[in-house]
Protein backbone atom coordinates (compact mmCIF):
# COMPACT_ATOMS: atom_id res chain seq x y z
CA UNK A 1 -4.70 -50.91 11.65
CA UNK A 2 -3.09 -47.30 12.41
CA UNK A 3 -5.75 -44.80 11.03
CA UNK A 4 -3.04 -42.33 9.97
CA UNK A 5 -2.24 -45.05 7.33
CA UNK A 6 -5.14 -44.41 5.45
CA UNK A 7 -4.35 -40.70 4.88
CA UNK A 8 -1.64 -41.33 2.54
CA UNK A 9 -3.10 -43.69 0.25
CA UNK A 10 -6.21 -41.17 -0.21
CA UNK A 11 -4.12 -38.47 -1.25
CA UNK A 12 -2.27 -40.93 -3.81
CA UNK A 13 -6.10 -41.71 -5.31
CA UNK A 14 -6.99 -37.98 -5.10
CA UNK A 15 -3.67 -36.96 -7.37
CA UNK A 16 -3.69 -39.94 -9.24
CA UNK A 17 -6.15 -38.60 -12.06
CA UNK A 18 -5.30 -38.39 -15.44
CA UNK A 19 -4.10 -35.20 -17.03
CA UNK A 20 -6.34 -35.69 -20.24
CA UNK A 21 -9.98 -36.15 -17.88
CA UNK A 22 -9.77 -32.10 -17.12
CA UNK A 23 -10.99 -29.94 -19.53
CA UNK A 24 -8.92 -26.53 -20.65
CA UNK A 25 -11.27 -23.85 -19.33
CA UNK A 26 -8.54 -21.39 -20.12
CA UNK A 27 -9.95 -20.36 -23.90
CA UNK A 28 -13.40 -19.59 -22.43
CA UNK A 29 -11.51 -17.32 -19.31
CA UNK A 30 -9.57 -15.74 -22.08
CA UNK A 31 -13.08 -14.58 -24.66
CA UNK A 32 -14.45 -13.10 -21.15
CA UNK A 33 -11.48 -11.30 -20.72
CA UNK A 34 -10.71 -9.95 -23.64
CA UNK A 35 -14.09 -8.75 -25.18
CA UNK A 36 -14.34 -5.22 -25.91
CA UNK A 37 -17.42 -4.38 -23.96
CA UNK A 38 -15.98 -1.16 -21.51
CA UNK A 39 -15.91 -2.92 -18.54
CA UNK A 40 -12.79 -2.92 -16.55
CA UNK A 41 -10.79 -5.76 -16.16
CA UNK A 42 -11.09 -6.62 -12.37
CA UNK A 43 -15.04 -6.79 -12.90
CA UNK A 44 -15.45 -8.91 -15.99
CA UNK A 45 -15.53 -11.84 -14.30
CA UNK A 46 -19.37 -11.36 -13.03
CA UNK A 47 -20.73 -10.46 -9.46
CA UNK A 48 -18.45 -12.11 -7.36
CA UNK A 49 -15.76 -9.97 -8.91
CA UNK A 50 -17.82 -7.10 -8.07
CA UNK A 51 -18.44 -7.98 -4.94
CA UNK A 52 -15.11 -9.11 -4.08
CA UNK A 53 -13.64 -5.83 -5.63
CA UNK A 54 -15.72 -3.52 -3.73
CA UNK A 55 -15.19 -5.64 -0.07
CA UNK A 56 -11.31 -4.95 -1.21
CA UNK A 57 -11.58 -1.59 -1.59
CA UNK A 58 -13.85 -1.10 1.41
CA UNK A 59 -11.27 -3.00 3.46
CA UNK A 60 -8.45 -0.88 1.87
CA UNK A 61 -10.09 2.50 2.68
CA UNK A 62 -11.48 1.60 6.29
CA UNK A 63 -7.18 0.64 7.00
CA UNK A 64 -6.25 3.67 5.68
CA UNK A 65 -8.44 5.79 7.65
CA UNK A 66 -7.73 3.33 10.98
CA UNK A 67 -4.31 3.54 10.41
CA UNK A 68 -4.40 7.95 10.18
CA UNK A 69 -6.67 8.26 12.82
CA UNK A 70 -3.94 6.71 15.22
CA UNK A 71 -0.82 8.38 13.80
CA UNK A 72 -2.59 12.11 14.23
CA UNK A 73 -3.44 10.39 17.77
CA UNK A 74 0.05 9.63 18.29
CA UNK A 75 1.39 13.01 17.51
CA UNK A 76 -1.15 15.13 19.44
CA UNK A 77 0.26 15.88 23.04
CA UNK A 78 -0.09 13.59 26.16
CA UNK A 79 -1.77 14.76 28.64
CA UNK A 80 -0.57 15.18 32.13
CA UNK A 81 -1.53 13.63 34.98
CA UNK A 82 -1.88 15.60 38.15
């Protein structure tokens, strides 16, 4: 039997779960989200928010500064070869 036949019928099982077996974890997302404790909204979600925020912004910055580094080298004059 063709192995590649298999494939199919496991992603039928895998999407074949009923609707009502997953729980609604929106309502506990949205009493996170919307307490009033002066945090904002991009780090309420814990540490990995954090974390992921500040690797964003670190990533953001270090572009930013790669990206002006080479335009002031690309306007500065060539020098010429003897």
């Amino acid at each position: 039997m063709n192995p590649l036949l298999k494939v199919p019928m496991a992603l039928v099982r895998a999407f074949s779960i009923p609707v009502r077996t997953l729980k609604n974890k929106v309502p506990e997302a949205q009493k996170i989200f919307q307490e009033d404790n002066g945090l904002p909204v991009h780090i309420k979600g814990g540490t990995f928010d954090v974390l992921l925020y500040r690797a964003t912004m670190t990533l953001t910055i270090t572009g930013a500064c790669y990206s002006v580094y080479w335009l002031l080298l690309a306007s500065l004059p060539q020098k010429k070869k003897a």
